[in-house]
PDB file of N, CA and C in Angstrom:
ATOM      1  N   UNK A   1     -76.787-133.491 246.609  1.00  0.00           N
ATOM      2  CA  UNK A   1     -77.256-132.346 247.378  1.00  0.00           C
ATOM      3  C   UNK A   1     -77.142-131.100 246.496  1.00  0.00           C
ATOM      4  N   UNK A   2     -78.417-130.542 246.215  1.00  0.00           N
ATOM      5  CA  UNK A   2     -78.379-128.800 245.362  1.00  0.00           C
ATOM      6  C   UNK A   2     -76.933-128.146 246.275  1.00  0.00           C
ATOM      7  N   UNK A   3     -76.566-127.183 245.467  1.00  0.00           N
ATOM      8  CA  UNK A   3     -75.609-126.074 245.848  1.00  0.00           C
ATOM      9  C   UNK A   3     -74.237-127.102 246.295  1.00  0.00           C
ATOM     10  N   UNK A   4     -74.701-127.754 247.018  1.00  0.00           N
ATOM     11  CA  UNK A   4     -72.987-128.889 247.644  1.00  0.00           C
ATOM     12  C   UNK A   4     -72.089-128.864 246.748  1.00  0.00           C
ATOM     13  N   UNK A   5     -72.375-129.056 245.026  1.00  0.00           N
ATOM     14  CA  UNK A   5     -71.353-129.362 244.319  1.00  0.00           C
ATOM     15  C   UNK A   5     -70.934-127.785 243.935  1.00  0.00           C
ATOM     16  N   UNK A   6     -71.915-126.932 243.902  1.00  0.00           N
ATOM     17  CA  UNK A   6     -71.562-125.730 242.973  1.00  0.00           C
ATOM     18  C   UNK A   6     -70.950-124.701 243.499  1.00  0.00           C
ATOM     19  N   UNK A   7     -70.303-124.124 242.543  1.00  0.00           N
ATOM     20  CA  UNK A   7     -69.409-122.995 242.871  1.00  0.00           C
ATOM     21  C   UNK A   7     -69.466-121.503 243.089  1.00  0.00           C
ATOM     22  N   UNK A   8     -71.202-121.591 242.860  1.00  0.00           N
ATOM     23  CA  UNK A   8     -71.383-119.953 242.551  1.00  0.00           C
ATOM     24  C   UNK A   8     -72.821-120.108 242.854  1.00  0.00           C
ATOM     25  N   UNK A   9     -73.260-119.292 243.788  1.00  0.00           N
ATOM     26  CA  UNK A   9     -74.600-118.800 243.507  1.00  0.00           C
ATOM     27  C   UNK A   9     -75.327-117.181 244.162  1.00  0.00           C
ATOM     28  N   UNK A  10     -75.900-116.558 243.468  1.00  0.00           N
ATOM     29  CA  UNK A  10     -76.313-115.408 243.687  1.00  0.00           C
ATOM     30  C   UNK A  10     -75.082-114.085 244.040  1.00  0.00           C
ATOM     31  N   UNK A  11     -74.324-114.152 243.180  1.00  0.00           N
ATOM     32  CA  UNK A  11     -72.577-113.210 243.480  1.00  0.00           C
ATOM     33  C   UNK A  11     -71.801-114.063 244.883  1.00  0.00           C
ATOM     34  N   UNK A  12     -72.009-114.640 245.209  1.00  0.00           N
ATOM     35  CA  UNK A  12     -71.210-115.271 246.473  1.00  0.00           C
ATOM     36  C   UNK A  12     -70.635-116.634 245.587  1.00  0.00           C
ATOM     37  N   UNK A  13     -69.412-117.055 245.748  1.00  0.00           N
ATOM     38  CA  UNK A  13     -68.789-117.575 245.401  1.00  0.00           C
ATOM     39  C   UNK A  13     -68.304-118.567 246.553  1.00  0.00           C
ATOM     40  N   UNK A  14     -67.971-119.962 246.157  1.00  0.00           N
ATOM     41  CA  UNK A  14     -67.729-120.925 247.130  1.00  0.00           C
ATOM     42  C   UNK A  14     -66.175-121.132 247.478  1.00  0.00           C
ATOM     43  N   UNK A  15     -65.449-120.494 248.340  1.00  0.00           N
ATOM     44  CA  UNK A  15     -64.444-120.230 248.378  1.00  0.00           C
ATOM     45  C   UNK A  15     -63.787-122.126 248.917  1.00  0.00           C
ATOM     46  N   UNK A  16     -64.800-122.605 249.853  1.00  0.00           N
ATOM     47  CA  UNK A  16     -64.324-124.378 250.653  1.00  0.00           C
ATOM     48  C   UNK A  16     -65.600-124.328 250.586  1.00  0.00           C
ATOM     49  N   UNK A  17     -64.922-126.466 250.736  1.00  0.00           N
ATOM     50  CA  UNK A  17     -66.479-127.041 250.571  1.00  0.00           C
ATOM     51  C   UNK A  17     -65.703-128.255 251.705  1.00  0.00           C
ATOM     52  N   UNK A  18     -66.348-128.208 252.646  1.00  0.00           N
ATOM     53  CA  UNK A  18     -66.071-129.357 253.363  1.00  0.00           C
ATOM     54  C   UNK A  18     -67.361-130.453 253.486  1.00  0.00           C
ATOM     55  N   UNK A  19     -67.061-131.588 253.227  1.00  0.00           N
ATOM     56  CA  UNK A  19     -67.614-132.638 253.437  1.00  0.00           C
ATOM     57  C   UNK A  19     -67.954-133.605 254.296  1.00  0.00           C
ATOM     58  N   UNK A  20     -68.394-133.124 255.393  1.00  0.00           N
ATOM     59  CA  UNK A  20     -68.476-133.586 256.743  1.00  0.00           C
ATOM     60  C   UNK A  20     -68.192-135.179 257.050  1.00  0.00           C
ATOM     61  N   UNK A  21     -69.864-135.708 255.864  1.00  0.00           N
ATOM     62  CA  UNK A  21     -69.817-136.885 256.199  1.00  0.00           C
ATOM     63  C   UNK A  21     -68.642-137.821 255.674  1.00  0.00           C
ATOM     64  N   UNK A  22     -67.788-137.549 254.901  1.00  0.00           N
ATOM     65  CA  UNK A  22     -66.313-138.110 254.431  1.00  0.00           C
ATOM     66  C   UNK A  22     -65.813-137.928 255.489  1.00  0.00           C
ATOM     67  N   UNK A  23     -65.341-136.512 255.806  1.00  0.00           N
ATOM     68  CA  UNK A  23     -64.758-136.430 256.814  1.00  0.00           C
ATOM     69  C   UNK A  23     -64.420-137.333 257.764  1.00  0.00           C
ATOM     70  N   UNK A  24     -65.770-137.152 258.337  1.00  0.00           N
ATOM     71  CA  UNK A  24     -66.004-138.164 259.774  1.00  0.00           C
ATOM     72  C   UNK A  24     -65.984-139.586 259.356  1.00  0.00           C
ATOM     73  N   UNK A  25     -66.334-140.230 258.486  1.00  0.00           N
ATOM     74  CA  UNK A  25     -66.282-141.622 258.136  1.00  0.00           C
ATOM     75  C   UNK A  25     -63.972-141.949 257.712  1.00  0.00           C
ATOM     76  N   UNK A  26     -63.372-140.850 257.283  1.00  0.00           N
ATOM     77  CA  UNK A  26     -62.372-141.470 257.043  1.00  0.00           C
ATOM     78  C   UNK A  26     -61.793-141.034 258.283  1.00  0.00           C
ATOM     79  N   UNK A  27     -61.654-140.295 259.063  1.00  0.00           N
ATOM     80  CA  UNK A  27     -60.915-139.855 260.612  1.00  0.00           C
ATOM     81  C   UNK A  27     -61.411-140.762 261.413  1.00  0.00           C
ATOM     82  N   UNK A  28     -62.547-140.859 261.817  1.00  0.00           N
ATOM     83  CA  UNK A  28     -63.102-141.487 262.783  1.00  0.00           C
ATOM     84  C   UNK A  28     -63.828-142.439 262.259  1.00  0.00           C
ATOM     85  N   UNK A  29     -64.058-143.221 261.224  1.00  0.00           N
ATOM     86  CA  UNK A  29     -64.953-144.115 260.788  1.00  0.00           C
ATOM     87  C   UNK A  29     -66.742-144.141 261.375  1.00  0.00           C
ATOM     88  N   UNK A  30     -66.647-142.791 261.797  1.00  0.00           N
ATOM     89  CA  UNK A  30     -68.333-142.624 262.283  1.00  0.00           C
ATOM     90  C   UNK A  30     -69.087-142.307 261.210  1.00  0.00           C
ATOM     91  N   UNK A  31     -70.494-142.870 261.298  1.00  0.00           N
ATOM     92  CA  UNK A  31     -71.251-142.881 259.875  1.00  0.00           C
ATOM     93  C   UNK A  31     -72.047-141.217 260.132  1.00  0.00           C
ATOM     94  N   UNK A  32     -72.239-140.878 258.812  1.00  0.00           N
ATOM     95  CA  UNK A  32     -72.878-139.385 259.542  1.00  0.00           C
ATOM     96  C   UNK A  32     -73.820-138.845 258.273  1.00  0.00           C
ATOM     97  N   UNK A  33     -75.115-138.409 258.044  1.00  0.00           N
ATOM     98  CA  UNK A  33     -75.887-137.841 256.664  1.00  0.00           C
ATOM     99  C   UNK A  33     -74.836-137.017 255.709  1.00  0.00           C
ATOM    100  N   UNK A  34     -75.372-136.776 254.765  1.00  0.00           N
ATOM    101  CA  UNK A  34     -74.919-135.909 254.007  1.00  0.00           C
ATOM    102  C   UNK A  34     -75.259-134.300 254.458  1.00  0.00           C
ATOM    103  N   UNK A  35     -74.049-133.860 254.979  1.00  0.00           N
ATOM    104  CA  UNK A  35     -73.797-132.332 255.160  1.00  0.00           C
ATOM    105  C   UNK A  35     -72.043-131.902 255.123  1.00  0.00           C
ATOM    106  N   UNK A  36     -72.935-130.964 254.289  1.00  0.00           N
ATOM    107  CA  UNK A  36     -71.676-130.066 253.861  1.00  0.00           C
ATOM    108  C   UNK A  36     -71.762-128.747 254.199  1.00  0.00           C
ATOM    109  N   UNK A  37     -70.434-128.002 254.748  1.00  0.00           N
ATOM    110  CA  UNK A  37     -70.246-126.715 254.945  1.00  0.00           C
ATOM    111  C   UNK A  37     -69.345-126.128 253.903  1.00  0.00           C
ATOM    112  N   UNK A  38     -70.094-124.920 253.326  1.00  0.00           N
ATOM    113  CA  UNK A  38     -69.509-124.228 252.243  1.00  0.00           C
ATOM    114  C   UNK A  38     -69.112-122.696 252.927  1.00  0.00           C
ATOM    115  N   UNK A  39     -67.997-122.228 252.116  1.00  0.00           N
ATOM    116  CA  UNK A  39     -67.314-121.103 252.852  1.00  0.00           C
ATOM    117  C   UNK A  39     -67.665-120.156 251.557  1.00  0.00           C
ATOM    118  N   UNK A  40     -68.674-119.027 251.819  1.00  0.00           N
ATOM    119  CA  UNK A  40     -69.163-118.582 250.709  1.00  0.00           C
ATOM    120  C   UNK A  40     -68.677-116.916 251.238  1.00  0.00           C
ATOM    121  N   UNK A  41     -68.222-116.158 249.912  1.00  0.00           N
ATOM    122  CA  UNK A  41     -68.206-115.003 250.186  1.00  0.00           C
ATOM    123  C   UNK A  41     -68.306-114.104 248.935  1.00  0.00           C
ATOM    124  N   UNK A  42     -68.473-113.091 248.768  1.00  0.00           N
ATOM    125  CA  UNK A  42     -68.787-112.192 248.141  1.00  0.00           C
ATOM    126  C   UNK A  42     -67.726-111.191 247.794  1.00  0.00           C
ATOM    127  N   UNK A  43     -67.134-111.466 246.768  1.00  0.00           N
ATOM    128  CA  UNK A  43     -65.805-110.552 246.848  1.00  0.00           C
ATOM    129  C   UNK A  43     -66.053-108.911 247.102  1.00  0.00           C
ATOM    130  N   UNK A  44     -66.879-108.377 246.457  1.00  0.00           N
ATOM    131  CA  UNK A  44     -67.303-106.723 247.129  1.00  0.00           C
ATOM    132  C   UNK A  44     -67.365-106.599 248.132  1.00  0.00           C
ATOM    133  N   UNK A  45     -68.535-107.685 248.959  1.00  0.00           N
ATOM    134  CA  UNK A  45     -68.898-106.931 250.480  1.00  0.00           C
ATOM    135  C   UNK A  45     -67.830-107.492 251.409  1.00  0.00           C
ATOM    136  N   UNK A  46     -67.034-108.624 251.046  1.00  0.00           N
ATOM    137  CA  UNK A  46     -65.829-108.950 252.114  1.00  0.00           C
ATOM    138  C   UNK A  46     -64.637-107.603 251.834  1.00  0.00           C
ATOM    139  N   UNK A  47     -64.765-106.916 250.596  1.00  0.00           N
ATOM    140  CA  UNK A  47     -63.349-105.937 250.189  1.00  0.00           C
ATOM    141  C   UNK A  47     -63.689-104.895 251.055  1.00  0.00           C
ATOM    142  N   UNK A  48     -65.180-104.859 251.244  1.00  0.00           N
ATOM    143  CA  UNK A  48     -65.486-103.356 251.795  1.00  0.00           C
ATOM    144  C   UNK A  48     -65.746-103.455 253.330  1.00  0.00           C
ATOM    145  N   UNK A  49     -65.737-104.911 253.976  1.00  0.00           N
ATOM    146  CA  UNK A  49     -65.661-105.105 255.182  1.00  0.00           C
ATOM    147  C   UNK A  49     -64.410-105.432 255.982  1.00  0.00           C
ATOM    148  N   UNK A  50     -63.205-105.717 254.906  1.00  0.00           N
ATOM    149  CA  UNK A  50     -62.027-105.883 255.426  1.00  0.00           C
ATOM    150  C   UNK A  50     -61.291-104.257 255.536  1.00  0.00           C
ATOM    151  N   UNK A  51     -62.021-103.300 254.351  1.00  0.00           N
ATOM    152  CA  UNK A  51     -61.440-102.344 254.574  1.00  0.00           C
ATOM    153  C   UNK A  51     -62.254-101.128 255.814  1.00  0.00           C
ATOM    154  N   UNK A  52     -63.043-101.410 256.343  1.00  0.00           N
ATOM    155  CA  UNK A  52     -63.819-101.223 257.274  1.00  0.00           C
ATOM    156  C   UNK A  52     -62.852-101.487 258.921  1.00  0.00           C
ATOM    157  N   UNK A  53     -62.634-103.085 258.860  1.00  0.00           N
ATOM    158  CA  UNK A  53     -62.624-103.561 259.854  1.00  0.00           C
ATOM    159  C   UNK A  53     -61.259-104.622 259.640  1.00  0.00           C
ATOM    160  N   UNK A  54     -59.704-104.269 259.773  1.00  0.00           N
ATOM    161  CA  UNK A  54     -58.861-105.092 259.330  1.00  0.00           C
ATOM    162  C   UNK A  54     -59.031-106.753 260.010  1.00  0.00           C
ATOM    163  N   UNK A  55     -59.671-106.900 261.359  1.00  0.00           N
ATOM    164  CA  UNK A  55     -59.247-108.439 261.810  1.00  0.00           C
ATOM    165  C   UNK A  55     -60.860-109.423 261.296  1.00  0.00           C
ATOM    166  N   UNK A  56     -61.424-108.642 260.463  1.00  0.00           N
ATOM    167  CA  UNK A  56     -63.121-109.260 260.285  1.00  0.00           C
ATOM    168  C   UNK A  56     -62.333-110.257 258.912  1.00  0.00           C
ATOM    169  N   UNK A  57     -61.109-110.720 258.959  1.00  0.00           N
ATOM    170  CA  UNK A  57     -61.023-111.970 258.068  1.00  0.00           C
ATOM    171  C   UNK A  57     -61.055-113.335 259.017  1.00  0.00           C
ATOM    172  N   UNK A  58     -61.291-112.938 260.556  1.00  0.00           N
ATOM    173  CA  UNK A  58     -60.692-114.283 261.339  1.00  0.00           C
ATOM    174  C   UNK A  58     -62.729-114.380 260.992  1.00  0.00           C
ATOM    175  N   UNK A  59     -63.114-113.659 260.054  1.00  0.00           N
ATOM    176  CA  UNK A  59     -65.116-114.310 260.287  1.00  0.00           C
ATOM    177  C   UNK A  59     -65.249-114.780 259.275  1.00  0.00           C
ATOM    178  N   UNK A  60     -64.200-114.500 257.849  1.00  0.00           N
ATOM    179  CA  UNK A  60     -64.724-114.912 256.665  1.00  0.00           C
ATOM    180  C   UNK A  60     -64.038-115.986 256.636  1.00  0.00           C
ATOM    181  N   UNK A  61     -64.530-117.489 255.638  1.00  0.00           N
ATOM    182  CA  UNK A  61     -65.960-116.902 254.760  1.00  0.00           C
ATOM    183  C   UNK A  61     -67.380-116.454 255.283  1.00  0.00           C
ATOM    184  N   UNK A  62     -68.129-116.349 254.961  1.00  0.00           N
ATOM    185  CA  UNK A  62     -69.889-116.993 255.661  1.00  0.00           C
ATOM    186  C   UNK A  62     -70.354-118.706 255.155  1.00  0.00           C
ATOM    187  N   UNK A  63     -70.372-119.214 256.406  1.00  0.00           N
ATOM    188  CA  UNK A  63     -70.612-120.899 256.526  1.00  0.00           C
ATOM    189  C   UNK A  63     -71.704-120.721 256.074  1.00  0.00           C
ATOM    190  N   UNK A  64     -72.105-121.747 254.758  1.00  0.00           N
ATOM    191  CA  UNK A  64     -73.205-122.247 254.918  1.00  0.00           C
ATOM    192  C   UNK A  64     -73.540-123.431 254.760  1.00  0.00           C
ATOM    193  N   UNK A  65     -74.348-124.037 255.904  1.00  0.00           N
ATOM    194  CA  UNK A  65     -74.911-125.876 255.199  1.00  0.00           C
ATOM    195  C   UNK A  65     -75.839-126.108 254.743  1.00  0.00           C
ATOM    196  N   UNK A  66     -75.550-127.103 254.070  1.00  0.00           N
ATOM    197  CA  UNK A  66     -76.453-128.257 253.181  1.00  0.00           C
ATOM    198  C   UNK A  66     -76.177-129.120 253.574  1.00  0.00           C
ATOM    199  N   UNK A  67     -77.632-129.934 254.478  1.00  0.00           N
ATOM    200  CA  UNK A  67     -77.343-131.270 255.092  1.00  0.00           C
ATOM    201  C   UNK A  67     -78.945-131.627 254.775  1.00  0.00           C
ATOM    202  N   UNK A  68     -78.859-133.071 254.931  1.00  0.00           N
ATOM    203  CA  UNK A  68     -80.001-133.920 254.300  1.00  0.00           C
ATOM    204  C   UNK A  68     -80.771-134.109 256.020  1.00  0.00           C
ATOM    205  N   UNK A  69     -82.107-133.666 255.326  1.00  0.00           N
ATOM    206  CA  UNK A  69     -83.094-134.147 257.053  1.00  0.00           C
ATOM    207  C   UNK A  69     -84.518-134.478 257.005  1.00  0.00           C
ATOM    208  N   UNK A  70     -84.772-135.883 257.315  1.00  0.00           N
ATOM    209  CA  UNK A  70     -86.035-136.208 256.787  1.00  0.00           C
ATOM    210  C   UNK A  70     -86.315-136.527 255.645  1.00  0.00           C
ATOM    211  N   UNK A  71     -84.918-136.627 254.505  1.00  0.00           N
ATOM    212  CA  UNK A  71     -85.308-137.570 253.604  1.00  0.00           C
ATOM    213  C   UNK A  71     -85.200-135.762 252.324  1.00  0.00           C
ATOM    214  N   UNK A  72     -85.476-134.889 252.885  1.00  0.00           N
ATOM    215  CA  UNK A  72     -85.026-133.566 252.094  1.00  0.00           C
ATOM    216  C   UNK A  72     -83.857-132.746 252.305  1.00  0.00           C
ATOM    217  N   UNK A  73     -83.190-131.632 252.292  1.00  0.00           N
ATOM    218  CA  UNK A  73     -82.423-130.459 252.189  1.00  0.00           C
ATOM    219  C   UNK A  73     -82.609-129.661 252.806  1.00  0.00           C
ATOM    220  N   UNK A  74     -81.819-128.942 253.906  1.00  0.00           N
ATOM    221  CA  UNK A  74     -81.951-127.913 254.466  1.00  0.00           C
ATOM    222  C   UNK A  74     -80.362-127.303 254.065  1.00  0.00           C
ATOM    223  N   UNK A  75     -80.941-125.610 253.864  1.00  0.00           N
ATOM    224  CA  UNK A  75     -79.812-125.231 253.626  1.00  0.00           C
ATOM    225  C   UNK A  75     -79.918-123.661 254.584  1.00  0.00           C
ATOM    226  N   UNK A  76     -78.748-123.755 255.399  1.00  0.00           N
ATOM    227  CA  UNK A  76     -78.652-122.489 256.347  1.00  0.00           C
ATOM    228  C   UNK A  76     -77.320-121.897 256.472  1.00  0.00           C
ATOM    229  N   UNK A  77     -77.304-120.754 256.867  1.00  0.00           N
ATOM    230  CA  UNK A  77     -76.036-119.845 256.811  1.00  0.00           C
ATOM    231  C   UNK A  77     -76.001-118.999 258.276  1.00  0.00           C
ATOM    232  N   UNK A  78     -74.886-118.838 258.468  1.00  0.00           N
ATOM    233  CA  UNK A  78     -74.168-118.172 259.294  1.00  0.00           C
ATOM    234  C   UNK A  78     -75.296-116.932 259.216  1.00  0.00           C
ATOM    235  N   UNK A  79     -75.748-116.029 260.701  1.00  0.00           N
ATOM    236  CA  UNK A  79     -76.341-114.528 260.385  1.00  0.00           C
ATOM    237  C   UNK A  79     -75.003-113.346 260.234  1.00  0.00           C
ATOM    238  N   UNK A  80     -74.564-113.369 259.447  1.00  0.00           N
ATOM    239  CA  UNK A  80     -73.415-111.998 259.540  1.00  0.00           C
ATOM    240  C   UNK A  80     -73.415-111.028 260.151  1.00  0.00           C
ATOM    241  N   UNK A  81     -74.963-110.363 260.656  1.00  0.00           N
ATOM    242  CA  UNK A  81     -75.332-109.138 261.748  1.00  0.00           C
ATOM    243  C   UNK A  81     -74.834-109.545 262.788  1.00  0.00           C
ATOM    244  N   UNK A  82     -75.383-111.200 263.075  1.00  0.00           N
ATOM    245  CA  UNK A  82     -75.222-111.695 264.786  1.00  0.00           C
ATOM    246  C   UNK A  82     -73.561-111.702 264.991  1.00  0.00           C
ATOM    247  N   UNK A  83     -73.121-112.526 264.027  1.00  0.00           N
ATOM    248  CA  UNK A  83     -71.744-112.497 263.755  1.00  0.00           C
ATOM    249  C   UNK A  83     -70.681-111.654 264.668  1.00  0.00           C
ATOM    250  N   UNK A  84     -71.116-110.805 263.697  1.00  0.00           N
ATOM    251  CA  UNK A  84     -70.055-109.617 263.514  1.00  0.00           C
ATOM    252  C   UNK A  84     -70.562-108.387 265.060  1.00  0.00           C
ATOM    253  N   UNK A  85     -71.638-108.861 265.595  1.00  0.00           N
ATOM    254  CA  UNK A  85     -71.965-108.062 266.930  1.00  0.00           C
ATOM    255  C   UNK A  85     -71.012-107.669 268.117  1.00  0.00           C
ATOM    256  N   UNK A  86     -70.239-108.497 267.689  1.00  0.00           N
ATOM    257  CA  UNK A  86     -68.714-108.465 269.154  1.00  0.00           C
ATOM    258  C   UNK A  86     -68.054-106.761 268.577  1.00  0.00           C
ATOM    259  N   UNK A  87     -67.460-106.856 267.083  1.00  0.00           N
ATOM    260  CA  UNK A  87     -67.122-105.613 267.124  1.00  0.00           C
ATOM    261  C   UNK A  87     -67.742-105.013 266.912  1.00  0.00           C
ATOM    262  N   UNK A  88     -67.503-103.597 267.880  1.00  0.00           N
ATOM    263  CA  UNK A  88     -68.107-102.329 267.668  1.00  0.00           C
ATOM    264  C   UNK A  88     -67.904-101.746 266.285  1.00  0.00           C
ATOM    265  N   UNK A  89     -68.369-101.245 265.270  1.00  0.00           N
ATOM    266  CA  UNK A  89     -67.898-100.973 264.021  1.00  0.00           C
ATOM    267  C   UNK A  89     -69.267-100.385 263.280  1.00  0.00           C
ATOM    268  N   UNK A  90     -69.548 -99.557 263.608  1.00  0.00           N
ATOM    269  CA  UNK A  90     -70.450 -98.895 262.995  1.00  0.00           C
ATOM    270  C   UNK A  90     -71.472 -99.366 261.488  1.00  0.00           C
ATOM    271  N   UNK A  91     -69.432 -98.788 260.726  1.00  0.00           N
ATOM    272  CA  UNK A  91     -68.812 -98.989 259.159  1.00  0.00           C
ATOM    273  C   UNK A  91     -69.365-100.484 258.996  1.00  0.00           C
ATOM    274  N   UNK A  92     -68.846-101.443 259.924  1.00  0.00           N
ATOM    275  CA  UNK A  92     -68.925-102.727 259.671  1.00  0.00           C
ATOM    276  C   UNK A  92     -70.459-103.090 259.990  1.00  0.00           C
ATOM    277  N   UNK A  93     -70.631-102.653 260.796  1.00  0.00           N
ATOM    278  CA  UNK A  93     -72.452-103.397 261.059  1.00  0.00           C
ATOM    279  C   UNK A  93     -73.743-102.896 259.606  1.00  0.00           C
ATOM    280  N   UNK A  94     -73.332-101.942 258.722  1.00  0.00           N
ATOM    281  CA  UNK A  94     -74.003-101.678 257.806  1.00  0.00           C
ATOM    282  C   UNK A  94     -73.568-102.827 256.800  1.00  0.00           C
ATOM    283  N   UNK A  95     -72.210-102.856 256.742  1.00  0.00           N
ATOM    284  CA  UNK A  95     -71.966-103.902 255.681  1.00  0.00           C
ATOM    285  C   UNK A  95     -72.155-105.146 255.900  1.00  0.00           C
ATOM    286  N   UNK A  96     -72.512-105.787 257.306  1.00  0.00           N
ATOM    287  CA  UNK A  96     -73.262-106.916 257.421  1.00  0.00           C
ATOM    288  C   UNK A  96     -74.363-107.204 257.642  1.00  0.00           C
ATOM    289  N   UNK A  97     -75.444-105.358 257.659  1.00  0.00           N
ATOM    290  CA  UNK A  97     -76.796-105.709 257.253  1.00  0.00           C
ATOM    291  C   UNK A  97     -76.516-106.241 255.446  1.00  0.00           C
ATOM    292  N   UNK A  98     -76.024-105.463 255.116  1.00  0.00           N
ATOM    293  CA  UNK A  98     -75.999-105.875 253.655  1.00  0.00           C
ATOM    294  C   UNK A  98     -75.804-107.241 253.181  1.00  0.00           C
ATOM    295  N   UNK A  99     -74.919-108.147 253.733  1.00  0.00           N
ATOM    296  CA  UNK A  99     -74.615-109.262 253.487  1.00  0.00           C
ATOM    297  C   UNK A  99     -75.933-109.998 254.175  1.00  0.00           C
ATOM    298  N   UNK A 100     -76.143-109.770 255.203  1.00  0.00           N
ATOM    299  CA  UNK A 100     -77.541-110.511 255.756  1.00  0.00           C
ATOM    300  C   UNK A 100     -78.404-110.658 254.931  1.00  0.00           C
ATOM    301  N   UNK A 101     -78.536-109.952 254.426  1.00  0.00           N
ATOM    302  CA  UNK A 101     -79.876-109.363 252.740  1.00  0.00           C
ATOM    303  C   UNK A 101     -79.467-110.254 251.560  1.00  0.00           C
ATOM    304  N   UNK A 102     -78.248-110.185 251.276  1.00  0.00           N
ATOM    305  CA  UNK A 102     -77.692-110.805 249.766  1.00  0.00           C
ATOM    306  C   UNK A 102     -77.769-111.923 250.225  1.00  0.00           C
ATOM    307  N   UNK A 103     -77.263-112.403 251.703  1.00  0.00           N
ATOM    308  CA  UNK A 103     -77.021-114.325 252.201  1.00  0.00           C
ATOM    309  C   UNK A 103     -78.238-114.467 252.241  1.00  0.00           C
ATOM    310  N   UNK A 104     -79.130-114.140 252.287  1.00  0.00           N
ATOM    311  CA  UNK A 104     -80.490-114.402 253.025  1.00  0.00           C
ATOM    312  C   UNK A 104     -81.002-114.943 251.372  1.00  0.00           C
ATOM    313  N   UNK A 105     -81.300-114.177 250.874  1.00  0.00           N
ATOM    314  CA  UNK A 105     -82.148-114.105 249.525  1.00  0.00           C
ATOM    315  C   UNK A 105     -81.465-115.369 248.558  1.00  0.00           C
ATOM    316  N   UNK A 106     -79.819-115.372 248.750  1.00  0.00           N
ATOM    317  CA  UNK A 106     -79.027-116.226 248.158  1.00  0.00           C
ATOM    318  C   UNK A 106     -79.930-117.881 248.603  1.00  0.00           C
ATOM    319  N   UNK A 107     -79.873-118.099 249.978  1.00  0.00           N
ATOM    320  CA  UNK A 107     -80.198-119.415 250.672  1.00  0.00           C
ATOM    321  C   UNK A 107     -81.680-119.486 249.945  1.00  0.00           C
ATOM    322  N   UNK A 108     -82.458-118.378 250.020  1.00  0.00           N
ATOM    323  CA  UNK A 108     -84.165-118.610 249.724  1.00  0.00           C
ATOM    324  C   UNK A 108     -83.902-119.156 248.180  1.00  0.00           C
ATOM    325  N   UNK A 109     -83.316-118.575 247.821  1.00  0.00           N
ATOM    326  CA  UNK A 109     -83.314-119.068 245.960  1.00  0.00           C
ATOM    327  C   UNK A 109     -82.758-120.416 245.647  1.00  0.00           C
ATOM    328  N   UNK A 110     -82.661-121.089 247.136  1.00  0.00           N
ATOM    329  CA  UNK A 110     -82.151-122.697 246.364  1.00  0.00           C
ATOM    330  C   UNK A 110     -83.010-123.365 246.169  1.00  0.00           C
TER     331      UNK A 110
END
């Protein structure tokens, strides 16, 4: 699977990589495709959103998957705008248009 193994793409950095279908095959012995959730973040815009908003670490990283469908790759991410909509935060809702923009463009470039 593109991106599943890698550690870096577009300044966001892969902080976890969980492996679903292991997962579930060694816990529960249920068979399951290849998808993986990666915990991707951006060390600038998380520094400038934690200092914004002290409890916006119970949101990071930003999830994103890579799971196999139809025989190809889909790869999708968390919306950080929708996200982050519970708190009121002005400060914070600019810095997760921003991340919306960098995650967005990041996912298109795989």
């Amino acid at each position: 699977m593109a991106l599943a193994g890698g550690s870096r793409f577009r300044g966001f950095g892969v902080l976890t990589r969980i492996d679903v279908q292991s997962t579930l095959k060694e816990k529960i012995g249920a068979d399951f495709r290849p998808y993986v959730i990666l915990g991707a973040c951006n060390p600038q815009m998380a520094h400038e959103a934690l200092k914004a908003e002290d409890k916006i670490g119970t949101m990071l990283p930003c999830n994103v998957v890579v799971q196999e469908i139809d025989g190809g790759e889909e790869v999708a991410a968390v919306d950080p705008v929708a996200s982050m909509q519970a708190i009121q935060n002005a400060s914070l809702a600019s810095i997760a248009e921003k991340v919306r923009s960098e995650l967005k463009a990041a996912v298109e470039a795989i």
